[in-house]
PDB file of N, CA and C in Angstrom:
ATOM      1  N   UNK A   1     -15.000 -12.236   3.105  1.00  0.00           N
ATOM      2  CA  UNK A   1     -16.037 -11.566   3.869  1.00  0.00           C
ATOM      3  C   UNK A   1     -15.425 -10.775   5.029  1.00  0.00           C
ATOM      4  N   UNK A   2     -14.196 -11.570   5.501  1.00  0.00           N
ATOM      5  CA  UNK A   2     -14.009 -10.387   6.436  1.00  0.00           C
ATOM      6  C   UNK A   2     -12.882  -9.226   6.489  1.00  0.00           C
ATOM      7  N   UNK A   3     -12.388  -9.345   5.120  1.00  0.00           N
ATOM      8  CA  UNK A   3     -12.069  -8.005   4.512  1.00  0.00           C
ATOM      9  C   UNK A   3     -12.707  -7.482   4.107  1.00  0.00           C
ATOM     10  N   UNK A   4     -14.054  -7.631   3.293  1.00  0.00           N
ATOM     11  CA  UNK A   4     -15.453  -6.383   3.401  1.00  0.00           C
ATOM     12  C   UNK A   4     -15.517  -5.938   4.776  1.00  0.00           C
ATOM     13  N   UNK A   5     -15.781  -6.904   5.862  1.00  0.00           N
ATOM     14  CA  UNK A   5     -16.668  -6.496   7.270  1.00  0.00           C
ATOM     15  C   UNK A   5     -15.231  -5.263   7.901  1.00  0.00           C
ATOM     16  N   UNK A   6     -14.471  -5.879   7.695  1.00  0.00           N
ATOM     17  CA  UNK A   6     -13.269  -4.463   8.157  1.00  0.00           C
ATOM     18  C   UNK A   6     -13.120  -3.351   7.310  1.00  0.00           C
ATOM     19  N   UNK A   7     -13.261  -3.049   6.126  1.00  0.00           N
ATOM     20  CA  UNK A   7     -13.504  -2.158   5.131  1.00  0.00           C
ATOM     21  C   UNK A   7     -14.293  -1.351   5.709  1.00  0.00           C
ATOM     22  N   UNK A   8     -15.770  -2.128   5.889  1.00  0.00           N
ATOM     23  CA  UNK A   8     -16.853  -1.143   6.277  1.00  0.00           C
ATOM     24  C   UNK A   8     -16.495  -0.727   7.709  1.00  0.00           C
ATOM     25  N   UNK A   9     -15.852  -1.630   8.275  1.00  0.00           N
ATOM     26  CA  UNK A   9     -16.178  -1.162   9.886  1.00  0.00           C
ATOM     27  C   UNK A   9     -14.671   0.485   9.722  1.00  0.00           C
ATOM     28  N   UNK A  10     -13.900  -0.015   9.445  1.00  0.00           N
ATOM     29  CA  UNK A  10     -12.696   1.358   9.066  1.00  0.00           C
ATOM     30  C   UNK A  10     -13.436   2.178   8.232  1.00  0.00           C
ATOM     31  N   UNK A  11     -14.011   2.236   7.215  1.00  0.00           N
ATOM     32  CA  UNK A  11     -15.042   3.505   6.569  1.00  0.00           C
ATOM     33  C   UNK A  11     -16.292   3.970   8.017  1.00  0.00           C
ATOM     34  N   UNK A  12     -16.596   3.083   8.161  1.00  0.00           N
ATOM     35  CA  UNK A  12     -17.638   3.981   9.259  1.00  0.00           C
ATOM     36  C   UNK A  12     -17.180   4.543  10.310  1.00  0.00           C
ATOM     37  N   UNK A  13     -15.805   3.761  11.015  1.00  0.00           N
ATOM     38  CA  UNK A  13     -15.139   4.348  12.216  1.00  0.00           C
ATOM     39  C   UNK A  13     -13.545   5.161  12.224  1.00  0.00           C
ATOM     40  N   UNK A  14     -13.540   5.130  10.921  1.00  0.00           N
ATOM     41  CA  UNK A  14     -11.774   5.689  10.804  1.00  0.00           C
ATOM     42  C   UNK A  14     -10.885   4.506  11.626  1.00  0.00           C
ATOM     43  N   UNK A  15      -9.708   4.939  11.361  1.00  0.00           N
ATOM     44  CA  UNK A  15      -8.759   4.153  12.593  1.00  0.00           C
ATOM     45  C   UNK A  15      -7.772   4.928  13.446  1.00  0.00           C
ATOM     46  N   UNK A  16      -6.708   4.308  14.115  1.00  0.00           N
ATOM     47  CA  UNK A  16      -6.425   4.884  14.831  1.00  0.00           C
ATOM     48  C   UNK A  16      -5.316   6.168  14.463  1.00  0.00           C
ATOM     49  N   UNK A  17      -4.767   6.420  13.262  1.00  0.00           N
ATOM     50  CA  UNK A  17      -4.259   7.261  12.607  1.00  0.00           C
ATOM     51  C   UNK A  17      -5.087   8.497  11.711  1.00  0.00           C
ATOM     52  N   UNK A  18      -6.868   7.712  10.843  1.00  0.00           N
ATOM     53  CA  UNK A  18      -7.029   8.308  10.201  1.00  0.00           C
ATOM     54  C   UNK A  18      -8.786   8.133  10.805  1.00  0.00           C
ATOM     55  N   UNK A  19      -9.113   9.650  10.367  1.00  0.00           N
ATOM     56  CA  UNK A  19     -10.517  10.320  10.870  1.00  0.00           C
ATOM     57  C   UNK A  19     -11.923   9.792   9.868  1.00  0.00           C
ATOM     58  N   UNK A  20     -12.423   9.167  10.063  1.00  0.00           N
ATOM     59  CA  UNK A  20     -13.680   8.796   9.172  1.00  0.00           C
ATOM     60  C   UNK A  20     -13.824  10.003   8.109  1.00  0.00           C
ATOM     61  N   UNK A  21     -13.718  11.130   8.358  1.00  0.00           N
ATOM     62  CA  UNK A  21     -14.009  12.294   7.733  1.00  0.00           C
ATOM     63  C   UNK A  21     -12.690  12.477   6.386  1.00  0.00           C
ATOM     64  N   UNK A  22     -11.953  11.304   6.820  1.00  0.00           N
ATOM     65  CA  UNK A  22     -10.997  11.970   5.988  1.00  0.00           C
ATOM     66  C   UNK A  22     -11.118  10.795   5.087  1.00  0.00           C
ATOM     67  N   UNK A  23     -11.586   9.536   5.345  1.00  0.00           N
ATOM     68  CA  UNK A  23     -11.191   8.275   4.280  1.00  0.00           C
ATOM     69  C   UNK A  23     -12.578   8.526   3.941  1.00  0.00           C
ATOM     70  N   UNK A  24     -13.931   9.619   4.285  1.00  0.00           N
ATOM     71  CA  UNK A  24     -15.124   9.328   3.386  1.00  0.00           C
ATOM     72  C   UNK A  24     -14.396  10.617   2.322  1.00  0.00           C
ATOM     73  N   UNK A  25     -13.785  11.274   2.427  1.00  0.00           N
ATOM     74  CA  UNK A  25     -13.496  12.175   1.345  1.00  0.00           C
ATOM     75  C   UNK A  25     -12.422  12.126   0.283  1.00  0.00           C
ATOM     76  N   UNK A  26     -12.057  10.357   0.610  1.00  0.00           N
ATOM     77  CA  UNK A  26     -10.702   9.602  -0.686  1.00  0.00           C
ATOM     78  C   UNK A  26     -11.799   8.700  -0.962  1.00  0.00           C
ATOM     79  N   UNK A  27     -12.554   8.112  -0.375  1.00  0.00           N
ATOM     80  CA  UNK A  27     -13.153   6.691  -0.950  1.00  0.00           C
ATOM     81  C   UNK A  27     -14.767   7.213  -1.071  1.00  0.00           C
ATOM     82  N   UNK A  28     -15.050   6.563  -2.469  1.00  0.00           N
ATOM     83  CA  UNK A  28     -16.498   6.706  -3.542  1.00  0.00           C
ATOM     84  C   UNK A  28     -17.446   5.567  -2.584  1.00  0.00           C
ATOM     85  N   UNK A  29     -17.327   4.755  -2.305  1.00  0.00           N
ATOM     86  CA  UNK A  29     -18.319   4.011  -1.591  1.00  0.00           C
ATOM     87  C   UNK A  29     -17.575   3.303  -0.336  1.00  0.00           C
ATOM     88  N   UNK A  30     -18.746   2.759   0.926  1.00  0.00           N
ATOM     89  CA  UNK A  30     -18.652   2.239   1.498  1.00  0.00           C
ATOM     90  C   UNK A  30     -18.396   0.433   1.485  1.00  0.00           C
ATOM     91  N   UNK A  31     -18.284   0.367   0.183  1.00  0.00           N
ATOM     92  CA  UNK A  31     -18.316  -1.279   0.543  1.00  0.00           C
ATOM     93  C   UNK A  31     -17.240  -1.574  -0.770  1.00  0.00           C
ATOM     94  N   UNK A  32     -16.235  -2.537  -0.323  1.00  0.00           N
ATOM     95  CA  UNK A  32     -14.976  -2.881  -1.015  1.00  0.00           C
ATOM     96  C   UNK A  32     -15.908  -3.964  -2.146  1.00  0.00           C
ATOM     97  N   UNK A  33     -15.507  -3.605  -3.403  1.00  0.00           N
ATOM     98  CA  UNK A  33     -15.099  -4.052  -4.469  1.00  0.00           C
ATOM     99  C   UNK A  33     -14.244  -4.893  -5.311  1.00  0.00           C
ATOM    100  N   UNK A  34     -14.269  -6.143  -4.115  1.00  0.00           N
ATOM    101  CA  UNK A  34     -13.567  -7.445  -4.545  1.00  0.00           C
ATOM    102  C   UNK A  34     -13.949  -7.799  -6.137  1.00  0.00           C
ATOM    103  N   UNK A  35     -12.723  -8.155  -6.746  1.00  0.00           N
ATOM    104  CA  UNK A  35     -12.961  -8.682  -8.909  1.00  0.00           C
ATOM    105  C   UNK A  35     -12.442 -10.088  -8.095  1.00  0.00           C
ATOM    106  N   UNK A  36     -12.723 -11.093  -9.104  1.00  0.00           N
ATOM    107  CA  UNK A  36     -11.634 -12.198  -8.999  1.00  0.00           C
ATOM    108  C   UNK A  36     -10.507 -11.876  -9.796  1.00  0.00           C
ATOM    109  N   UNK A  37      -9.312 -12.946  -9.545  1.00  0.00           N
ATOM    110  CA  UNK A  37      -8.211 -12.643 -10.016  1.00  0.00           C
ATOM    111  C   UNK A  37      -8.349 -13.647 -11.872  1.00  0.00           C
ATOM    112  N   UNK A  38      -9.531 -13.924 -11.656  1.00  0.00           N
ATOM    113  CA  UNK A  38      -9.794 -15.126 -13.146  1.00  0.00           C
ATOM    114  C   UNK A  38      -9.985 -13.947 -13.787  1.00  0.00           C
ATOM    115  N   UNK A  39     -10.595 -12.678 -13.770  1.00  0.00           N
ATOM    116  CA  UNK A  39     -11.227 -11.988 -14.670  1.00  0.00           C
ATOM    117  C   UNK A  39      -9.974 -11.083 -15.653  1.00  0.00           C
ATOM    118  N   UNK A  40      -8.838 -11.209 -15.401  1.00  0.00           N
ATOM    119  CA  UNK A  40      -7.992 -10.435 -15.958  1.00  0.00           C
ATOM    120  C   UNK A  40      -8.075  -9.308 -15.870  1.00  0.00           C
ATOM    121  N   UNK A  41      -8.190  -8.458 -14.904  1.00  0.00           N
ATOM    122  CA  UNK A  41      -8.566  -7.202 -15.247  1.00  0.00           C
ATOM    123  C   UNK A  41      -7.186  -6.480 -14.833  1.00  0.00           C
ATOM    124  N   UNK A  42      -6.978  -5.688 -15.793  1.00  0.00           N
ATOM    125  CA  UNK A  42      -5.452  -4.821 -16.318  1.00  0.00           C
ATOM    126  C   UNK A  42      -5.024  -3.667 -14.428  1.00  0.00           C
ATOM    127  N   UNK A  43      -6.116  -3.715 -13.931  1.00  0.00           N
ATOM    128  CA  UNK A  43      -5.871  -2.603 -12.539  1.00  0.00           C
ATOM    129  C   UNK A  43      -5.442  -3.795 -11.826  1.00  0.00           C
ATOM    130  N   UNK A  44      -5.632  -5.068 -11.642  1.00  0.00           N
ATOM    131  CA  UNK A  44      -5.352  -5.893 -10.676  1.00  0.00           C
ATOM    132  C   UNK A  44      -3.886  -6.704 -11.042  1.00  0.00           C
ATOM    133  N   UNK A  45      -3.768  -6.654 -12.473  1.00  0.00           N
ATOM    134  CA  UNK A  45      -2.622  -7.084 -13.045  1.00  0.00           C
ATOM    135  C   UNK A  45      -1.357  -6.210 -12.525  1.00  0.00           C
ATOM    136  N   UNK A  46      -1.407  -4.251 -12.824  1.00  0.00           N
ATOM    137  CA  UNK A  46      -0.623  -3.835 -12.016  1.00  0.00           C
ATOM    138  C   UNK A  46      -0.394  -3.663 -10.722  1.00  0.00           C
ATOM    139  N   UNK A  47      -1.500  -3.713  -9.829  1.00  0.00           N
ATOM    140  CA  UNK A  47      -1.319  -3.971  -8.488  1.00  0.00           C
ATOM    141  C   UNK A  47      -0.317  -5.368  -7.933  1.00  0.00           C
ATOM    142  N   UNK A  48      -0.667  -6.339  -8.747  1.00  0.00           N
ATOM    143  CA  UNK A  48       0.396  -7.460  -8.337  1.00  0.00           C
ATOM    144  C   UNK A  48       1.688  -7.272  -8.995  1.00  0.00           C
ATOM    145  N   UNK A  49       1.735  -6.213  -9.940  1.00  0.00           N
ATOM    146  CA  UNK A  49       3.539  -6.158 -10.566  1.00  0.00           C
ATOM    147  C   UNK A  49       3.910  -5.111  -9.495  1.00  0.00           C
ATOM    148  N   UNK A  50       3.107  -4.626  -8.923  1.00  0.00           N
ATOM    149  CA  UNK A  50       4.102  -3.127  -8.280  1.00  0.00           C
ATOM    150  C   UNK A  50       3.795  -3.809  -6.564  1.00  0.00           C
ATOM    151  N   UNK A  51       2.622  -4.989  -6.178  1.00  0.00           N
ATOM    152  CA  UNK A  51       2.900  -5.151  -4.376  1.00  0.00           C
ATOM    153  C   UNK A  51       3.865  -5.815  -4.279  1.00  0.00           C
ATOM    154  N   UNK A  52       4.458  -6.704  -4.875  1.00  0.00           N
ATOM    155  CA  UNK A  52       5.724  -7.901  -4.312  1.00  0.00           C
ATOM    156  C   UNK A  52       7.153  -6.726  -4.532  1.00  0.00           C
ATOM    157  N   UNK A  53       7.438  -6.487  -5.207  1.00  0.00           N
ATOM    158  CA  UNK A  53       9.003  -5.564  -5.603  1.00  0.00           C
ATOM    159  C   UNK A  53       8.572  -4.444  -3.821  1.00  0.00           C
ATOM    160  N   UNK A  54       6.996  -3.728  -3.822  1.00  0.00           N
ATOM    161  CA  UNK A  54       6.898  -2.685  -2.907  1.00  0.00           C
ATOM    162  C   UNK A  54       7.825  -3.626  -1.761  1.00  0.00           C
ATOM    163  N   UNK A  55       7.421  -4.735  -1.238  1.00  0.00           N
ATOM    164  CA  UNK A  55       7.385  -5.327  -0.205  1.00  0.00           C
ATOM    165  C   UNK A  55       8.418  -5.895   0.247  1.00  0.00           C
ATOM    166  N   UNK A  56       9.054  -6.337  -0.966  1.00  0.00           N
ATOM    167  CA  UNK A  56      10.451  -6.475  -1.136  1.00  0.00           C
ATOM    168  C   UNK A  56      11.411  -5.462  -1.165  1.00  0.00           C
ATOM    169  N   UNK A  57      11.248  -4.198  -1.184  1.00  0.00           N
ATOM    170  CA  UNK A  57      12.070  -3.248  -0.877  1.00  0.00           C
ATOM    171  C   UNK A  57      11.697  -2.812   0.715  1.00  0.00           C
ATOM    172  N   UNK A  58      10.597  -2.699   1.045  1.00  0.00           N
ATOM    173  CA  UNK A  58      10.599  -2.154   2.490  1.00  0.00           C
ATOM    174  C   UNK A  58      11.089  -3.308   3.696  1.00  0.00           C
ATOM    175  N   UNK A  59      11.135  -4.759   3.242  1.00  0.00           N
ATOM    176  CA  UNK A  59      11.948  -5.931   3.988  1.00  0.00           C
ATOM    177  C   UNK A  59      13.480  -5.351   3.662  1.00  0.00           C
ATOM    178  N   UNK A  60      13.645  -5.185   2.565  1.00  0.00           N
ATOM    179  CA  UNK A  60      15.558  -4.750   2.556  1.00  0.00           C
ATOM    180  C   UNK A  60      15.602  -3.984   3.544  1.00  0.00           C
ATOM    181  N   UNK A  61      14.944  -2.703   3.306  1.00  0.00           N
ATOM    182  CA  UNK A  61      15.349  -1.832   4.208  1.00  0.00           C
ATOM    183  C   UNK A  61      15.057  -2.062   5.532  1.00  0.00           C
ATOM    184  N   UNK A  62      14.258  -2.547   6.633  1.00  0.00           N
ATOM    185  CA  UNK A  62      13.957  -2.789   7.375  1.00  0.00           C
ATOM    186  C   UNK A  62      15.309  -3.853   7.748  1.00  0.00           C
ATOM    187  N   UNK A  63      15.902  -4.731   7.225  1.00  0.00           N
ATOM    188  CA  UNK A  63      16.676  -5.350   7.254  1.00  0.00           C
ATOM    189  C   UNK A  63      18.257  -4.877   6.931  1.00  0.00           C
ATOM    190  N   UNK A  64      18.436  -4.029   6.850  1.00  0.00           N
ATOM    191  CA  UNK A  64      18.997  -3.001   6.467  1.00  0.00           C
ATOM    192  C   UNK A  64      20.011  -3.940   5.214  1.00  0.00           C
ATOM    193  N   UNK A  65      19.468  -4.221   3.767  1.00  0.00           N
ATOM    194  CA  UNK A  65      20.005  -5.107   3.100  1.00  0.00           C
ATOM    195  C   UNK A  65      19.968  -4.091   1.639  1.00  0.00           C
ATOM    196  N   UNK A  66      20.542  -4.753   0.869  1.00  0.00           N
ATOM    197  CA  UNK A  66      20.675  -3.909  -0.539  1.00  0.00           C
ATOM    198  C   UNK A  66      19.542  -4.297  -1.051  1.00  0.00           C
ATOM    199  N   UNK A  67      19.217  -3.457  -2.110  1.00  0.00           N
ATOM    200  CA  UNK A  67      17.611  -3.373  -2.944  1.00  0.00           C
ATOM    201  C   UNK A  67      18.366  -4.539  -4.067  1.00  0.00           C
ATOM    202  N   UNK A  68      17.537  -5.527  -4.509  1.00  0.00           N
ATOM    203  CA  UNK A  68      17.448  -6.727  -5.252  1.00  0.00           C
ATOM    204  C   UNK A  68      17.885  -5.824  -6.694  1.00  0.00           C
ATOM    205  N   UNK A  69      19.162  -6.993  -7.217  1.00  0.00           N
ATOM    206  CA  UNK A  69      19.635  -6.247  -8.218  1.00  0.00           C
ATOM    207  C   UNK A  69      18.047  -6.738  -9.570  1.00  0.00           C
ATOM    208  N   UNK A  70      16.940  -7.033  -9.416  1.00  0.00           N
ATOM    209  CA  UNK A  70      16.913  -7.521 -10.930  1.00  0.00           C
ATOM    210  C   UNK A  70      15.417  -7.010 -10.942  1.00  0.00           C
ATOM    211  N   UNK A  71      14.194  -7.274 -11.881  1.00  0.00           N
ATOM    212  CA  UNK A  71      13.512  -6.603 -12.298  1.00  0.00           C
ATOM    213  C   UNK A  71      12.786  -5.876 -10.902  1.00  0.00           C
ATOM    214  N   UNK A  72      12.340  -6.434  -9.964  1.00  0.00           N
ATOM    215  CA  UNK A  72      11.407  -5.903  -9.054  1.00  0.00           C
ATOM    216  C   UNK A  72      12.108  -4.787  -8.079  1.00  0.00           C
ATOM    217  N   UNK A  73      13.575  -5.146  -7.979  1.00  0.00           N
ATOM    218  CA  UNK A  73      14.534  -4.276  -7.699  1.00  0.00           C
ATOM    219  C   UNK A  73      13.952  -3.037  -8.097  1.00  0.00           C
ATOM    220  N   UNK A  74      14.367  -2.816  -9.802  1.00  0.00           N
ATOM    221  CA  UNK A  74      14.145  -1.878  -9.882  1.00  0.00           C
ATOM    222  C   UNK A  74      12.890  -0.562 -10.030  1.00  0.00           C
ATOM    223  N   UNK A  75      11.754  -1.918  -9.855  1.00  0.00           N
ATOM    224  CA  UNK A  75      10.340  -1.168  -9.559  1.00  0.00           C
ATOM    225  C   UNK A  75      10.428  -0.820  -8.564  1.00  0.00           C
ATOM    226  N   UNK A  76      10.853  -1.156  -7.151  1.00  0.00           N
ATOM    227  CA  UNK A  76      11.037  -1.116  -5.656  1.00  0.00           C
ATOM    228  C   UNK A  76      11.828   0.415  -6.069  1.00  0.00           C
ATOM    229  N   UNK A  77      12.504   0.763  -6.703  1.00  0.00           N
ATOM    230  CA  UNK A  77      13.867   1.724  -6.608  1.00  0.00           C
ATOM    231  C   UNK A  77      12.836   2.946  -6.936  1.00  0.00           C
ATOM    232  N   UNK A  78      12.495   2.513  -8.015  1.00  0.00           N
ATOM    233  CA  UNK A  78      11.025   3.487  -8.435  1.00  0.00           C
ATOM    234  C   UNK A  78      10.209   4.374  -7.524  1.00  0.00           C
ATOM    235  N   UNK A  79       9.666   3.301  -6.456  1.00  0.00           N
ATOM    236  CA  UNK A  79       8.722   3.577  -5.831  1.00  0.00           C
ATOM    237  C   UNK A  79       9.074   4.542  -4.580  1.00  0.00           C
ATOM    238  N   UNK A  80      10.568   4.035  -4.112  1.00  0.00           N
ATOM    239  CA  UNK A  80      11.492   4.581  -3.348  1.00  0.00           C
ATOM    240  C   UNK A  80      11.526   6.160  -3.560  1.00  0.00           C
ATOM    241  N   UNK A  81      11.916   6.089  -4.870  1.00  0.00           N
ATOM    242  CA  UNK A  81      12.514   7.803  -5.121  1.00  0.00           C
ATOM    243  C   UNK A  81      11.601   8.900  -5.472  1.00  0.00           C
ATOM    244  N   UNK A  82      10.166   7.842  -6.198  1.00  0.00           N
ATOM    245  CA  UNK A  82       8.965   9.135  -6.413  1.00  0.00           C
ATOM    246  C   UNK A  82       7.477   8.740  -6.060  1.00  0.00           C
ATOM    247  N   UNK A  83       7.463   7.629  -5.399  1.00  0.00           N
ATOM    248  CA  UNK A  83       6.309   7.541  -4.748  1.00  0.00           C
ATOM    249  C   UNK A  83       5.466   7.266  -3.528  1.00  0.00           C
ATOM    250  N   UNK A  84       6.520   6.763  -2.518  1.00  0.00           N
ATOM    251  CA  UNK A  84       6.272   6.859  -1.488  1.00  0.00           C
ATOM    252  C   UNK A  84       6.176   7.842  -0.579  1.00  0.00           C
ATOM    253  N   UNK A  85       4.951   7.889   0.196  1.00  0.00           N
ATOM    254  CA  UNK A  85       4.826   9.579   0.902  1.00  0.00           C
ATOM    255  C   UNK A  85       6.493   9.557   2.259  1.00  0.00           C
ATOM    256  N   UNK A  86       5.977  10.800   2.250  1.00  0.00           N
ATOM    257  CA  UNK A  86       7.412  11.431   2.810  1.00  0.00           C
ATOM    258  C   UNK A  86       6.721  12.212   3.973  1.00  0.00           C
ATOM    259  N   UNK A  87       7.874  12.066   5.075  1.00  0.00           N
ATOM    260  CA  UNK A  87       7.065  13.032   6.070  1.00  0.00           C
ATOM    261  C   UNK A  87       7.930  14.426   6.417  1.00  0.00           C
ATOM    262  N   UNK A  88       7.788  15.342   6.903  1.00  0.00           N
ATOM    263  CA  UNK A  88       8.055  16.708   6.587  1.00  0.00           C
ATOM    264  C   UNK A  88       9.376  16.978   6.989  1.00  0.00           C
ATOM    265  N   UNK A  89      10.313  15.758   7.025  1.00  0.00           N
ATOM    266  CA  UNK A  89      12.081  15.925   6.718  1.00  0.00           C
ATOM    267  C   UNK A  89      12.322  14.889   5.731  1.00  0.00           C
ATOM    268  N   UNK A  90      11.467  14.503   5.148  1.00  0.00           N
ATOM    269  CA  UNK A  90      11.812  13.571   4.108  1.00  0.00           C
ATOM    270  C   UNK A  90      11.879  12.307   4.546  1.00  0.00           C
ATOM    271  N   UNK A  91      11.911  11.930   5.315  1.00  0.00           N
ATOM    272  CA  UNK A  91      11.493  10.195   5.911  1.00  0.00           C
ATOM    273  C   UNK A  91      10.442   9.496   5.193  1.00  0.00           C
ATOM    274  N   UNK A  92      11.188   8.308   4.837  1.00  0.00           N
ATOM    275  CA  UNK A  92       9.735   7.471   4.401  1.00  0.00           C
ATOM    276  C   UNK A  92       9.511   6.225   5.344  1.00  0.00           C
ATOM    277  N   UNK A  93      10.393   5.830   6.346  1.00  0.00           N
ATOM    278  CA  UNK A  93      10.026   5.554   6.907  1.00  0.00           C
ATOM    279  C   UNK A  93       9.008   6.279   8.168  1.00  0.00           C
ATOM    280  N   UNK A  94       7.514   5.241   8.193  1.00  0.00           N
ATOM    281  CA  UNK A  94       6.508   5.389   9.314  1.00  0.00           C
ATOM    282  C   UNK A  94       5.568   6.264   8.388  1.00  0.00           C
ATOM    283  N   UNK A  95       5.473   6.755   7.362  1.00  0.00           N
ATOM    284  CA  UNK A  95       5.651   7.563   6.842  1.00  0.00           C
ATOM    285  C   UNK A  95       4.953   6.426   5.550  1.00  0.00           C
ATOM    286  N   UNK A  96       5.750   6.446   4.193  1.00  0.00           N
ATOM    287  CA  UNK A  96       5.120   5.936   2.976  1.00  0.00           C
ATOM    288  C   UNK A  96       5.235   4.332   3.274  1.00  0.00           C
ATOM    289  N   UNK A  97       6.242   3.644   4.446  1.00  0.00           N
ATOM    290  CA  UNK A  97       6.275   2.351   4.297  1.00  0.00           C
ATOM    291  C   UNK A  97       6.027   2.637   6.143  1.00  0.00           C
ATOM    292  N   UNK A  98       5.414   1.555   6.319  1.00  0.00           N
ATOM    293  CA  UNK A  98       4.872   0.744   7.827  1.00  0.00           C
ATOM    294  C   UNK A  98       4.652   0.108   8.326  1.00  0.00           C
ATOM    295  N   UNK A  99       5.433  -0.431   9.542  1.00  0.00           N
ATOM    296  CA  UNK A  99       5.447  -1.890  10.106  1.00  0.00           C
ATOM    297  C   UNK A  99       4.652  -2.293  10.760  1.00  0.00           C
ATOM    298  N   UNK A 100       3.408  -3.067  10.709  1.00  0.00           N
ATOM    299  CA  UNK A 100       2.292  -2.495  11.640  1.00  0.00           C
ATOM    300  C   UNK A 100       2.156  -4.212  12.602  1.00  0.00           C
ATOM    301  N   UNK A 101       2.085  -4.311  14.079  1.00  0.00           N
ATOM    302  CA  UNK A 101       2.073  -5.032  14.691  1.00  0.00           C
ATOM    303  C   UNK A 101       1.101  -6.188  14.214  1.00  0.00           C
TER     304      UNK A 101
END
């Protein structure tokens, strides 16, 4: 419940980076769309293969450590080279990965 109540309250008020105007014109509704994780559903299946490797690569780096030689490694390596946003010298740090207090 109170990841809905912050959902809605960030859709109605933006935050401190991003403008209400801009997350009502990425997001179809106001109210988050919790599945359970019993239901199998194939979008929630890849979200958990691609958040742990994400998370695990932005701790390496933050740590300034080598990317994990073995499978999540190389999803992390993935995500590194073509999917994380970039900011206008190519930084992904602050940028596609963020350390947030």
């Amino acid at each position: 419940m109170r990841l809905k109540t912050s959902f809605e309250r960030i859709y109605e008020e933006g935050s401190e980076w991003v403008t209400p105007d801009v997350i009502h014109s990425h997001l179809t509704s106001r109210q988050l769309k919790a599945k359970n994780k019993a239901n199998n559903i194939a979008g929630l299946q890849l979200a958990d293969l691609i958040a742990y490797p994400s998370y695990k690569i932005a701790l390496a780096r933050r740590n300034s450590e080598a990317i994990p030689q073995n499978f999540g490694g190389k999803i992390g390596s993935i995500l590194l080279k073509q999917k994380y946003v970039r900011g206008p010298s190519n930084k992904i740090d602050g940028w596609g990965i963020k350390w947030l207090p």
